[in-house]
PDB file of N, CA and C in Angstrom:
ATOM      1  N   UNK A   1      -7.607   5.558 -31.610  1.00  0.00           N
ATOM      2  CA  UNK A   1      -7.618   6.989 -31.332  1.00  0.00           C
ATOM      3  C   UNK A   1      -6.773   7.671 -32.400  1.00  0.00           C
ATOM      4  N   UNK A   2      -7.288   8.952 -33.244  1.00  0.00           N
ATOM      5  CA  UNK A   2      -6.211   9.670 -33.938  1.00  0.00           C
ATOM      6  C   UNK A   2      -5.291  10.070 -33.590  1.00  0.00           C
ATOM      7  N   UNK A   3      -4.116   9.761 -34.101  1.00  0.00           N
ATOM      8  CA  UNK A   3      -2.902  10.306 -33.812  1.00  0.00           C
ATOM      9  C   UNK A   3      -3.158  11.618 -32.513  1.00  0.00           C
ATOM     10  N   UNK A   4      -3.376  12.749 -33.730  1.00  0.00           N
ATOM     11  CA  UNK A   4      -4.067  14.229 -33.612  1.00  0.00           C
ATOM     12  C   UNK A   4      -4.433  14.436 -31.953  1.00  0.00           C
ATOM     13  N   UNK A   5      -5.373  13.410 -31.647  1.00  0.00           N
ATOM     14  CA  UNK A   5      -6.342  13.390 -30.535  1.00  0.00           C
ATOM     15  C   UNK A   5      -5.456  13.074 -29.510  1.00  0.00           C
ATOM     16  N   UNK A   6      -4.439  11.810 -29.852  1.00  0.00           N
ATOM     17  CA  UNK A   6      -3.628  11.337 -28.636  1.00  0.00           C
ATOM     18  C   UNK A   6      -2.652  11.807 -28.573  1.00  0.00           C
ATOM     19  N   UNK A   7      -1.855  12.773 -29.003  1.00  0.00           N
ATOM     20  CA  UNK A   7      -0.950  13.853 -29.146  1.00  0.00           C
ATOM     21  C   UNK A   7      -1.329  15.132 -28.095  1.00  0.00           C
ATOM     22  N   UNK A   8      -2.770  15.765 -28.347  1.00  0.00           N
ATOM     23  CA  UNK A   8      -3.026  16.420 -27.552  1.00  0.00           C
ATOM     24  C   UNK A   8      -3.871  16.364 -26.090  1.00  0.00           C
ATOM     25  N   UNK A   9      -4.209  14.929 -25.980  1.00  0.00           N
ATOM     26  CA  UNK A   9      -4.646  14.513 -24.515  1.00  0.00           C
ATOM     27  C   UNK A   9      -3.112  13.656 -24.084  1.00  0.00           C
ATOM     28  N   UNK A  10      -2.093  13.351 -24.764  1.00  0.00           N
ATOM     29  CA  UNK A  10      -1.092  13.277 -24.156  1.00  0.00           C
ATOM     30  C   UNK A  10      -0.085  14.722 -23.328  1.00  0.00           C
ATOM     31  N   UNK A  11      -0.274  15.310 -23.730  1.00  0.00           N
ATOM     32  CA  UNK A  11       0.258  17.008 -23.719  1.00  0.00           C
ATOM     33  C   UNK A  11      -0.371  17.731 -22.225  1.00  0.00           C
ATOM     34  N   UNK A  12      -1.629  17.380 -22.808  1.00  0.00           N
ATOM     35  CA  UNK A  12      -2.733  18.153 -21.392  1.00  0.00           C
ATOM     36  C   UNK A  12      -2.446  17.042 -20.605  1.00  0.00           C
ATOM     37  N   UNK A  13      -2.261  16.120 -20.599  1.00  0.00           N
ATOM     38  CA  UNK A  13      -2.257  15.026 -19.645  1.00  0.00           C
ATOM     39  C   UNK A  13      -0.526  15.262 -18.532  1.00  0.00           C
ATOM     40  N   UNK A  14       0.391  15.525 -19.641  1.00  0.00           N
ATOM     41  CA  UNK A  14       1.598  15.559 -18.929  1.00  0.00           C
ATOM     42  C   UNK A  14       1.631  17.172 -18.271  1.00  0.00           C
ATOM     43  N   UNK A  15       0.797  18.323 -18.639  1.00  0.00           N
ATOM     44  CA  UNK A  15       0.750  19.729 -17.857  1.00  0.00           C
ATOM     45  C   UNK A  15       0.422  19.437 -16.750  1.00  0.00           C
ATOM     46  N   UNK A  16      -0.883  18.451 -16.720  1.00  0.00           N
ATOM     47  CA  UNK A  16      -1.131  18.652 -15.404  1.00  0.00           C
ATOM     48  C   UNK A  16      -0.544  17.488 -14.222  1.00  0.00           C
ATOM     49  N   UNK A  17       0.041  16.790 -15.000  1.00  0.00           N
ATOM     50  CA  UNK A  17       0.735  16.013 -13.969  1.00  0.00           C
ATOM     51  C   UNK A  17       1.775  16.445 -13.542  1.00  0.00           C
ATOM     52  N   UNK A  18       2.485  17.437 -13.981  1.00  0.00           N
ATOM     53  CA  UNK A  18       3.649  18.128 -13.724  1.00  0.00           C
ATOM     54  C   UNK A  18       3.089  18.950 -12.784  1.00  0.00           C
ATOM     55  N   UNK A  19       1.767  19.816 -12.979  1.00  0.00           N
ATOM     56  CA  UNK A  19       1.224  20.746 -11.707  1.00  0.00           C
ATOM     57  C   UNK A  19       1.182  19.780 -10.553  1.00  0.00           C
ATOM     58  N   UNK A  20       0.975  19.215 -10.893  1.00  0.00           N
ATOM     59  CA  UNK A  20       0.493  17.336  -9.393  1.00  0.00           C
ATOM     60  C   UNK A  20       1.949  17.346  -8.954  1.00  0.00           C
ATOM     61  N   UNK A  21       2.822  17.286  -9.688  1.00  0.00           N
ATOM     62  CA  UNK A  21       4.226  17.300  -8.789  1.00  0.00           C
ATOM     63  C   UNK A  21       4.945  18.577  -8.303  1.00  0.00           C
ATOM     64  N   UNK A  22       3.977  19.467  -8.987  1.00  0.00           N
ATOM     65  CA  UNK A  22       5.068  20.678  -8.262  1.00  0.00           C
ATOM     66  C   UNK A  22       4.200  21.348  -7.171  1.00  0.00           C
ATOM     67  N   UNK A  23       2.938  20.813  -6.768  1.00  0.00           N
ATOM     68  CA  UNK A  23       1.974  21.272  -5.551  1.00  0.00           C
ATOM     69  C   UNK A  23       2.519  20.334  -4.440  1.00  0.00           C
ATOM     70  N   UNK A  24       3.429  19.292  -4.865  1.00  0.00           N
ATOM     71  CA  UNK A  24       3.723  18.446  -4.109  1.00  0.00           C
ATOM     72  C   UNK A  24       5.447  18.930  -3.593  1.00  0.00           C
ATOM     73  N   UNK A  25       6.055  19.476  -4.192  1.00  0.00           N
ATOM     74  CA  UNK A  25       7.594  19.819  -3.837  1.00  0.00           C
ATOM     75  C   UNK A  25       7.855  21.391  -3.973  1.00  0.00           C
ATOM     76  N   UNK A  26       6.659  22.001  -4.772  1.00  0.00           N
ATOM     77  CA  UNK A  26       6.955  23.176  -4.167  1.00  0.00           C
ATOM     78  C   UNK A  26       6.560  24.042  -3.315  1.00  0.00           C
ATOM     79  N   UNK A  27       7.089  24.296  -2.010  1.00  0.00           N
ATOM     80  CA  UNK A  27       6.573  25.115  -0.751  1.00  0.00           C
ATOM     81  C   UNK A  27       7.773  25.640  -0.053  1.00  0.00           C
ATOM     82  N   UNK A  28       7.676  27.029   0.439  1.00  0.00           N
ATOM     83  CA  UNK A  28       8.458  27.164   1.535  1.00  0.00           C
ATOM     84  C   UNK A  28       8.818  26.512   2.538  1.00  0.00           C
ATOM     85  N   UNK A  29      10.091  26.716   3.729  1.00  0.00           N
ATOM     86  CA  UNK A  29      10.201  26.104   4.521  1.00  0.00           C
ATOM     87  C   UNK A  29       9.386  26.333   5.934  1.00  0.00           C
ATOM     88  N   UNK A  30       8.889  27.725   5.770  1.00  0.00           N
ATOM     89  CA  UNK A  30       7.907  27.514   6.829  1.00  0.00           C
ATOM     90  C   UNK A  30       6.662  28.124   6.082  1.00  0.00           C
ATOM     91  N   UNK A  31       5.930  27.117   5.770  1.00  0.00           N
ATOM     92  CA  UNK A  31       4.850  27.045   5.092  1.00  0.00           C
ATOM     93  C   UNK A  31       3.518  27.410   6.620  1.00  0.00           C
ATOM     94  N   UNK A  32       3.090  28.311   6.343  1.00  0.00           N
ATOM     95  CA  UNK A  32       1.931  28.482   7.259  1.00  0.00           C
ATOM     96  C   UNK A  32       1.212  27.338   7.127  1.00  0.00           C
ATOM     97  N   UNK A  33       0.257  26.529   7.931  1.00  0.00           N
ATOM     98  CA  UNK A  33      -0.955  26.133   7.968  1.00  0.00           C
ATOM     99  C   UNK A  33      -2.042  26.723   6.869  1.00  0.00           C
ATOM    100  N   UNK A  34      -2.318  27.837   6.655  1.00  0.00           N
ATOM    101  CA  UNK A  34      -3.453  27.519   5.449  1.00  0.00           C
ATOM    102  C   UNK A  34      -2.673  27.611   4.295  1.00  0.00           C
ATOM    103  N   UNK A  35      -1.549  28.232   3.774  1.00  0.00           N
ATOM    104  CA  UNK A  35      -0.726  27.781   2.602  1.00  0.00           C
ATOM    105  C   UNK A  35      -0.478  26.208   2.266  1.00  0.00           C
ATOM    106  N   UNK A  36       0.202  25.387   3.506  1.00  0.00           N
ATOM    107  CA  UNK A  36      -0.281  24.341   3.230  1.00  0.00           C
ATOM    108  C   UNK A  36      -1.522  23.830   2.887  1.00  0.00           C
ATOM    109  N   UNK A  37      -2.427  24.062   3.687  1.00  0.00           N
ATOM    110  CA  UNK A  37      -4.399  23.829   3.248  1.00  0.00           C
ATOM    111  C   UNK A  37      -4.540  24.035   1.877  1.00  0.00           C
ATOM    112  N   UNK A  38      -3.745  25.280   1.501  1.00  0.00           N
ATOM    113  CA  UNK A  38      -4.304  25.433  -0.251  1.00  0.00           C
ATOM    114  C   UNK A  38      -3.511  24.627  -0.928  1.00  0.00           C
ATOM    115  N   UNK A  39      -1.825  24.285  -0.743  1.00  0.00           N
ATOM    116  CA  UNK A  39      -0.778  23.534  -1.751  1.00  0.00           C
ATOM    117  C   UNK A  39      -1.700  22.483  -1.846  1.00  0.00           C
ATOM    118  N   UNK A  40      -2.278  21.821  -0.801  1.00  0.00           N
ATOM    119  CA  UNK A  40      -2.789  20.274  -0.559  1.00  0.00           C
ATOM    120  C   UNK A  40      -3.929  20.201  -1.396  1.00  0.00           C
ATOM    121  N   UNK A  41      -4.660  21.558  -1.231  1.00  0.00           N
ATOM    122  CA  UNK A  41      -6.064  21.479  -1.992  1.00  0.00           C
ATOM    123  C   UNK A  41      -5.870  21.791  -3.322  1.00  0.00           C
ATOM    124  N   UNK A  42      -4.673  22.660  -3.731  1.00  0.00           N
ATOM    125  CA  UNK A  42      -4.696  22.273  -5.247  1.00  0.00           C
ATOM    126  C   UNK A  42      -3.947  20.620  -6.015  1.00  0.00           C
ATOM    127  N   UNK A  43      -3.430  20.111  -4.980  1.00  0.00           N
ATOM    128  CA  UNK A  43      -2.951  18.869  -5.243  1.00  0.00           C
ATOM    129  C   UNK A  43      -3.825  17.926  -5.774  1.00  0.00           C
ATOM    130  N   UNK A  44      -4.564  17.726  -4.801  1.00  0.00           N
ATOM    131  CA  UNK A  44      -6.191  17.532  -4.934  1.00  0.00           C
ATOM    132  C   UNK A  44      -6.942  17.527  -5.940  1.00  0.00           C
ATOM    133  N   UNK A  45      -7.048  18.762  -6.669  1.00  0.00           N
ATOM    134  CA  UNK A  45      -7.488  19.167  -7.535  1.00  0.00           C
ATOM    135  C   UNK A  45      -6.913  18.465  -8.770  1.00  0.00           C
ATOM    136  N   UNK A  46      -5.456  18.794  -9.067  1.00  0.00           N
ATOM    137  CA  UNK A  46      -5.021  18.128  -9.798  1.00  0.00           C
ATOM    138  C   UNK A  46      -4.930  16.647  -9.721  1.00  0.00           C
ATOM    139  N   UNK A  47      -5.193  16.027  -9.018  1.00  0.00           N
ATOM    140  CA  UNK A  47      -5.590  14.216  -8.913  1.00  0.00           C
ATOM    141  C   UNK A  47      -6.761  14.277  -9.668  1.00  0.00           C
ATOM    142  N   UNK A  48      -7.940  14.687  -8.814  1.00  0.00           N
ATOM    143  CA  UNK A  48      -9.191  14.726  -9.055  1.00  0.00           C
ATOM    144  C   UNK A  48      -9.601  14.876 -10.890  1.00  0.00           C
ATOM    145  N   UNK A  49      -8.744  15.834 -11.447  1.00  0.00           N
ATOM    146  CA  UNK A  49      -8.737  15.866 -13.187  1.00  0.00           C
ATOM    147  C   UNK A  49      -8.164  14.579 -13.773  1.00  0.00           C
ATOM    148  N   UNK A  50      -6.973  14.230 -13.274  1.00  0.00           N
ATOM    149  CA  UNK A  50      -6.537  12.966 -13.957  1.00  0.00           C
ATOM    150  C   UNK A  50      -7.170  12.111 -13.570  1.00  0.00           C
ATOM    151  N   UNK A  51      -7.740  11.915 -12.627  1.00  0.00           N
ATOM    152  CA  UNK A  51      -8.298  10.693 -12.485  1.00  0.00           C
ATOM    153  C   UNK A  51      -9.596  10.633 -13.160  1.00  0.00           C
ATOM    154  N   UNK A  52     -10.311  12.068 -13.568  1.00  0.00           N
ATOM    155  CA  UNK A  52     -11.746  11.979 -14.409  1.00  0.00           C
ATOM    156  C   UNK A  52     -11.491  11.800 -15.922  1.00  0.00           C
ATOM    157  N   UNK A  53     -10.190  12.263 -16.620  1.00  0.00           N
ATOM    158  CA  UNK A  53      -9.884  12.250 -17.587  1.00  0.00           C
ATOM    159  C   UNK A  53      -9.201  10.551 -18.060  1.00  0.00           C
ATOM    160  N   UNK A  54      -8.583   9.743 -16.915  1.00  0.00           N
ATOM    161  CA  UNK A  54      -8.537   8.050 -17.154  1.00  0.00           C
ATOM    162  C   UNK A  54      -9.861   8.126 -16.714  1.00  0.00           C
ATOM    163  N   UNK A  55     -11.013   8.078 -16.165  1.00  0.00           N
ATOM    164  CA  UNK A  55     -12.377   7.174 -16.407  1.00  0.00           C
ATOM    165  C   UNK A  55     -12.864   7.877 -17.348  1.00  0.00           C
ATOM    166  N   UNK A  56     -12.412   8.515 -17.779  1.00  0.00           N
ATOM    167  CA  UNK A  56     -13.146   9.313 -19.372  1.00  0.00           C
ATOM    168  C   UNK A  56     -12.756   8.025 -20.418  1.00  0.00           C
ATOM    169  N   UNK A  57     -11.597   8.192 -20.142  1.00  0.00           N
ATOM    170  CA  UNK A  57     -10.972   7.253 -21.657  1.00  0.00           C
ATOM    171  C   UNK A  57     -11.430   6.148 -21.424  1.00  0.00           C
ATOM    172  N   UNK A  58     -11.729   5.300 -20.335  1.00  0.00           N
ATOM    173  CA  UNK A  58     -11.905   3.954 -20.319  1.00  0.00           C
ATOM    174  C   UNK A  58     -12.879   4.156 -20.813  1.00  0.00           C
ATOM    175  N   UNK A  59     -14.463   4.558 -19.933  1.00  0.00           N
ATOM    176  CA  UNK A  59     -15.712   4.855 -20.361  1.00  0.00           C
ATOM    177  C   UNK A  59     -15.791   4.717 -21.959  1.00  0.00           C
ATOM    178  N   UNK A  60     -15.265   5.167 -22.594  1.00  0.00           N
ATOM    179  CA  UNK A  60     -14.947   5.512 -23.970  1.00  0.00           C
ATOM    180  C   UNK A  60     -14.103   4.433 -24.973  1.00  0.00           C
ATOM    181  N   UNK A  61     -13.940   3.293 -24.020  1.00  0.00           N
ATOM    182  CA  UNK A  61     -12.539   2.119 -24.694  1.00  0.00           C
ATOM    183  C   UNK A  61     -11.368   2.503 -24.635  1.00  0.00           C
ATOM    184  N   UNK A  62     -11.105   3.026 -24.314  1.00  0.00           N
ATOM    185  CA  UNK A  62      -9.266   3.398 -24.452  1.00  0.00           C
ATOM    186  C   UNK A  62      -8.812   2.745 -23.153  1.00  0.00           C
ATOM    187  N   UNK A  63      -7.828   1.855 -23.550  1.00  0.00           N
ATOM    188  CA  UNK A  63      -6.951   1.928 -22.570  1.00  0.00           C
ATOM    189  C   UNK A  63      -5.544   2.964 -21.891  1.00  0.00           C
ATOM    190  N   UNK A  64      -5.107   2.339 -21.130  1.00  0.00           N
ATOM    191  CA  UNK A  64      -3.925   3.076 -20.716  1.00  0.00           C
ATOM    192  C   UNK A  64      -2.847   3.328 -21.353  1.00  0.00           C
ATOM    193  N   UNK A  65      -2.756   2.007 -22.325  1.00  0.00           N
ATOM    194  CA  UNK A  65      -1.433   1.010 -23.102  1.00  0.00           C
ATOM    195  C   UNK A  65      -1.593   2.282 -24.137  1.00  0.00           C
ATOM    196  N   UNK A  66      -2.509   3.350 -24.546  1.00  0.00           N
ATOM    197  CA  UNK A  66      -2.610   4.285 -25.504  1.00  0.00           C
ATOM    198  C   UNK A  66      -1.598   5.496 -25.096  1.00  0.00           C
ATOM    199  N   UNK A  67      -1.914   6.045 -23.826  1.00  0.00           N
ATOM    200  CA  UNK A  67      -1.808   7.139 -23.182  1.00  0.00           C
ATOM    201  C   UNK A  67      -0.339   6.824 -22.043  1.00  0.00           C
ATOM    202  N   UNK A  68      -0.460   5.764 -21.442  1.00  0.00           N
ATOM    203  CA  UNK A  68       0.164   5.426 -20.481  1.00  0.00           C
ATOM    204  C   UNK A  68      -0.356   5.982 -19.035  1.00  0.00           C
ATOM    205  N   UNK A  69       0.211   5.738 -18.142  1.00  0.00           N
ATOM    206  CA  UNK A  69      -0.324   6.288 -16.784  1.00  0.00           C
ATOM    207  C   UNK A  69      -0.768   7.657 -16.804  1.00  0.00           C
ATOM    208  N   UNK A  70      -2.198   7.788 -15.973  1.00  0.00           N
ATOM    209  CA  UNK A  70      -2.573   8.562 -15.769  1.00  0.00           C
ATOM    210  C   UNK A  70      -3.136   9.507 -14.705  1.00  0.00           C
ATOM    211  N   UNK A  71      -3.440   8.495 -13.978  1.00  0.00           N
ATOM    212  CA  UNK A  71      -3.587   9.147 -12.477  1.00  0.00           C
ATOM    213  C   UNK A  71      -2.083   8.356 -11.474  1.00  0.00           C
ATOM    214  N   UNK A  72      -1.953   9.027 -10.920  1.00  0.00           N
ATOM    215  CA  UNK A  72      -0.701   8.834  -9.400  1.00  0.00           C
ATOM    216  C   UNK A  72      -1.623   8.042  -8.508  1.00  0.00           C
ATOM    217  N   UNK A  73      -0.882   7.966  -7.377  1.00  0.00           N
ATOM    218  CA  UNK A  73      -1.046   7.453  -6.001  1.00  0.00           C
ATOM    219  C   UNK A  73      -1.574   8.837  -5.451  1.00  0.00           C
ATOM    220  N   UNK A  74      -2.510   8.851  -4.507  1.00  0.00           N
ATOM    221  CA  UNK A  74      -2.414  10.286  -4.476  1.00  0.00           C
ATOM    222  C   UNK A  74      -1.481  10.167  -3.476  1.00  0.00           C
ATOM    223  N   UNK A  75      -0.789  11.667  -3.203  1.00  0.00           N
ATOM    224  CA  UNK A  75       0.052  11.726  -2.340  1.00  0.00           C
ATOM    225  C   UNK A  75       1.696  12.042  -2.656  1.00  0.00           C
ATOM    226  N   UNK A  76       1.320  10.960  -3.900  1.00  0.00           N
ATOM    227  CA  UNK A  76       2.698  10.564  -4.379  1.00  0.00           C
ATOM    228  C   UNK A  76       2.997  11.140  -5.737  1.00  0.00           C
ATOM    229  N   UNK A  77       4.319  11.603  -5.915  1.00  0.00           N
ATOM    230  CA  UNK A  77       4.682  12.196  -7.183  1.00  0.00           C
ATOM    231  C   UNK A  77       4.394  11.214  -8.129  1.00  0.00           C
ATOM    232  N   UNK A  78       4.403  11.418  -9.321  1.00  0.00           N
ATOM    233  CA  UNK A  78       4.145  10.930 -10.473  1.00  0.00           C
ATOM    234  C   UNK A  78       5.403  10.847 -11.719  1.00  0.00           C
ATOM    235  N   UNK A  79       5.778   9.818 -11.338  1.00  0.00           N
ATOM    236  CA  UNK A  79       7.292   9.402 -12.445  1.00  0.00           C
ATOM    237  C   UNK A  79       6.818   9.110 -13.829  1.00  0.00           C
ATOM    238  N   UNK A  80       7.658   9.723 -14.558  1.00  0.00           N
ATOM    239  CA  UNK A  80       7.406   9.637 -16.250  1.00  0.00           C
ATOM    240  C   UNK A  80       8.074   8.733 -16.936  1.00  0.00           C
TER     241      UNK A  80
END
């Protein structure tokens, strides 16, 4: 992979894993019921990209050992 290329799918890769952790820790303390519904559903969302963007790269030969982790547990924050 070019430098170039893995520089900037490393970059987009760490934005949105950072959104994945902050749908996950950031909420009020009394979070309504559908505020929660949406934190959860953009959580979601953000799994759902990393996880299409690692079967992108594999699809494609790349391993992980390039990029490093890319999708979480869902549920679970994502350590760097």
């Amino acid at each position: 992979m070019q430098n170039e290329m893995k520089n900037f799918l490393t970059d987009l890769i760490c934005e949105i894993q950072e959104k994945y952790n902050h749908s996950l820790s950031s909420f009020p303390k009394e979070e309504g019921l559908e505020e929660k519904n949406y934190r959860l559903g953009m959580n979601f969302a953000y799994y759902d990209v990393l996880e299409l963007i690692e079967d992108q790269l594999k699809s494609f030969g790349y391993s992980e050992d390039n990029i490093g982790i890319i999708t979480p547990i869902l549920g679970k924050k994502i350590s760097k």
